[in-house]
Protein backbone atom coordinates (compact mmCIF):
# COMPACT_ATOMS: atom_id res chain seq x y z
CA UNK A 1 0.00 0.00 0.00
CA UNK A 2 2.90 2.10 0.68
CA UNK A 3 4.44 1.76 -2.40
CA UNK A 4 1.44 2.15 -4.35
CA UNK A 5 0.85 5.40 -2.65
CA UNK A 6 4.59 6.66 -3.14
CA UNK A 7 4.21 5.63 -6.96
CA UNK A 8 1.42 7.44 -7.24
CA UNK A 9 2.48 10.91 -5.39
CA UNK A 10 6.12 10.39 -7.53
CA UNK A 11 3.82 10.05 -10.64
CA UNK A 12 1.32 13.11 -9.42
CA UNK A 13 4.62 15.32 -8.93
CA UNK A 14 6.35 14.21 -12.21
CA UNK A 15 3.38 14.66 -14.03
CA UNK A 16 2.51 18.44 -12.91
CA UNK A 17 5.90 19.41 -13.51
CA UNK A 18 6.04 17.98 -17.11
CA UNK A 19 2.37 19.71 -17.30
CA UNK A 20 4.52 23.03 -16.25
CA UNK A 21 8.17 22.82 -18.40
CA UNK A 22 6.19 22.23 -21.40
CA UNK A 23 3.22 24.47 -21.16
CA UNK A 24 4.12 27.48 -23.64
CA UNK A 25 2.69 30.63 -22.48
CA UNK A 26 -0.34 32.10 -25.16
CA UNK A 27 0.36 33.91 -27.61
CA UNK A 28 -1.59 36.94 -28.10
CA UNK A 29 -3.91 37.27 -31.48
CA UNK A 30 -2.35 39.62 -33.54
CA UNK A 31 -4.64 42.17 -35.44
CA UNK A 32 -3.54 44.08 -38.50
CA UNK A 33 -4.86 47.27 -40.37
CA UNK A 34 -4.11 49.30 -43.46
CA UNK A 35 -0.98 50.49 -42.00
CA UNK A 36 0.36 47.14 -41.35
CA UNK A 37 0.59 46.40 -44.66
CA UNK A 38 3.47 49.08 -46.12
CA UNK A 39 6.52 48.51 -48.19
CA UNK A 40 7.71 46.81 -51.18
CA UNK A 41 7.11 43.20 -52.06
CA UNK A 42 8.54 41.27 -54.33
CA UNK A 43 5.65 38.98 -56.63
CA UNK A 44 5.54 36.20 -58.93
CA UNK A 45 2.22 35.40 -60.19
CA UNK A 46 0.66 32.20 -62.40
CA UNK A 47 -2.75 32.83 -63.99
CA UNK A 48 -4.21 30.58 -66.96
CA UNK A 49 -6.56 33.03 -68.98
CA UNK A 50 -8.33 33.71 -72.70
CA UNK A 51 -5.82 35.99 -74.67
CA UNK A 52 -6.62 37.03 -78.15
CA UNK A 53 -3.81 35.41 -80.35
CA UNK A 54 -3.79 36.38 -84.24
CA UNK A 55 -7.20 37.15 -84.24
CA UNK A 56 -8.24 33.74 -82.13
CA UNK A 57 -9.39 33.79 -78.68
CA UNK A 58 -7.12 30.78 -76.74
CA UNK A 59 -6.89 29.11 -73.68
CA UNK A 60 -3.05 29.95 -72.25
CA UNK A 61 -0.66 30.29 -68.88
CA UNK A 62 0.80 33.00 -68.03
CA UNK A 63 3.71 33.74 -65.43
CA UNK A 64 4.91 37.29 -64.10
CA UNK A 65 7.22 39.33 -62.04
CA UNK A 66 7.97 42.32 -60.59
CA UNK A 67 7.22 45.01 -57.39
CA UNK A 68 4.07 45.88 -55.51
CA UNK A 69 4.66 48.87 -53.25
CA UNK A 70 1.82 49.84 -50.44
CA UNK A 71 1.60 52.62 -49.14
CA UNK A 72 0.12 51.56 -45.31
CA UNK A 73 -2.92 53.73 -46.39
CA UNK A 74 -4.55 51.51 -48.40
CA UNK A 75 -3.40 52.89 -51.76
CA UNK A 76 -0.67 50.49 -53.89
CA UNK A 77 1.11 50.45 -57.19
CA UNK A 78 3.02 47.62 -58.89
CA UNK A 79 5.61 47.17 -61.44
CA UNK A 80 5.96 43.88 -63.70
CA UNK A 81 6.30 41.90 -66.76
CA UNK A 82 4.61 38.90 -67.51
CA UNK A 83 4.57 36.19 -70.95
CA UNK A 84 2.31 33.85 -71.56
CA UNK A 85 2.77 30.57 -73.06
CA UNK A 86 1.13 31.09 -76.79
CA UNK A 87 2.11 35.18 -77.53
CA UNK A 88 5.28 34.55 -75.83
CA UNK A 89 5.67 37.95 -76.00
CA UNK A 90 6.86 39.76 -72.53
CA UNK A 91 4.19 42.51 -71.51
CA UNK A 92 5.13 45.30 -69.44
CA UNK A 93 2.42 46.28 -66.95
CA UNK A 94 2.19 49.30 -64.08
CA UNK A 95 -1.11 49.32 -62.21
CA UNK A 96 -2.74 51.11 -59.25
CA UNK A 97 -4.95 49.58 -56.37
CA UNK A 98 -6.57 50.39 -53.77
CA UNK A 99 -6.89 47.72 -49.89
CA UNK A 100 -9.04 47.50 -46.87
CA UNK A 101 -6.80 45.18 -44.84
CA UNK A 102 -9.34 42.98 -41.56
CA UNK A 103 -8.22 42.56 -38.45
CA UNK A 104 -7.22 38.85 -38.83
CA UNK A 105 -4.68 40.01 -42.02
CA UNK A 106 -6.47 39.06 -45.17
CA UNK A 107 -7.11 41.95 -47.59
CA UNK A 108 -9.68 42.55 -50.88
CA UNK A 109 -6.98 44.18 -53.04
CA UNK A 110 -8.73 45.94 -56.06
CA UNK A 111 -6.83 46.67 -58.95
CA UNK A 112 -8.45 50.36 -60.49
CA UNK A 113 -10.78 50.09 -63.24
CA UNK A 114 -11.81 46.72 -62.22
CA UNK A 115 -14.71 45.76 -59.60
CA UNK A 116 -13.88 42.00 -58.53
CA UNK A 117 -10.89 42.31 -56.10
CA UNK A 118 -8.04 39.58 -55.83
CA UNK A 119 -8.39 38.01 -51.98
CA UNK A 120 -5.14 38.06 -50.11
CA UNK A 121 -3.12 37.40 -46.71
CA UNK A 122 -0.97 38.85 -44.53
CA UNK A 123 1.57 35.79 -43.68
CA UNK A 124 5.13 35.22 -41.62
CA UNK A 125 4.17 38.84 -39.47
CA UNK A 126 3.95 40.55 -42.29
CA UNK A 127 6.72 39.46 -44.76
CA UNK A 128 4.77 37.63 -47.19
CA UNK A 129 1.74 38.10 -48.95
CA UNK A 130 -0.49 35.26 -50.85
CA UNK A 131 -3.30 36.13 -52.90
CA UNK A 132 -5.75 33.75 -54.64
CA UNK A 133 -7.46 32.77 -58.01
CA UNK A 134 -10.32 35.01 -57.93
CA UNK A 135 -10.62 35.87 -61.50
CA UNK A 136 -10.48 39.99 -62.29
CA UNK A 137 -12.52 39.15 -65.29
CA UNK A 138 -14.04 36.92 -67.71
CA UNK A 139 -10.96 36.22 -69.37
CA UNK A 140 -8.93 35.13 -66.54
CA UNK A 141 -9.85 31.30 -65.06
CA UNK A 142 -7.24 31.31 -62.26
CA UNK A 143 -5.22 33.44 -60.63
CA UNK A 144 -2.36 32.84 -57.60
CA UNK A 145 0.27 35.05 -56.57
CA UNK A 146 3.08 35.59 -53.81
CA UNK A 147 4.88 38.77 -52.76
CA UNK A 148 7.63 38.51 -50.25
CA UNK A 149 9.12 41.98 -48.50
CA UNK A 150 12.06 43.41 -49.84
């Protein structure tokens, strides 16, 4: 009986302090806004879309490059080039946006002259950036991009 009871308190002991060493203090929820997200980020982006091709309308991937810059005020402008697998020409594009970031990070970013935004998030405290496939248009089936800080 003695033992059993000496196991058990050596077992009750142990246990609690294991409970103790490995409990990891909470980590409070972060919250973002606009001004969270400023800076430049790198981006490559993969979208298969319609292009018009010598007068045909065809199915085609395309893969781009280049800098988005916001401005922690929900305004943004990007830099890139892009080619797509049947031009194969290399496009040149600047654009403007505009951003509304939530509290738990993710963002609508809405490129001007357009009225479906791209969905994103705020990853890795604020060093990357995802956004999904939500088409800007008709033309475009998906959509996927990455942006990493500079």
């Amino acid at each position: 009986m003695k033992r059993s009871l000496l196991f058990l308190g050596i077992s009750l002991v142990l246990g609690v302090g294991f409970v103790i060493l490995t409990t990891q203090p909470a980590e409070a929820v972060r919250t973002y806004r606009d001004a969270d997200l400023s800076g430049s980020y790198y981006f490559v982006n993969m979208e298969i879309r319609q292009e018009w091709v010598g007068g045909v309308l065809v199915d085609e991937s395309c893969s781009g490059f280049g800098r988005i810059t916001f401005d922690g005020a929900g305004k943004a402008t990007s830099i890139g080039t892009r080619r797509c697998s049947k031009s194969g020409t290399f496009i040149n594009d600047s654009n403007t946006y505009t951003y509304a970031v939530d509290p738990d990070g993710s963002f609508l970013l809405l490129e001007d002259g357009y009225t479906d935004p791209t969905h994103c998030q705020i990853t890795n405290k604020g060093g990357i950036i995802l956004c999904d496939g939500v088409p800007r248009n008709a033309g475009i089936y998906s959509w996927i991009g990455i942006g990493v800080k500079e």
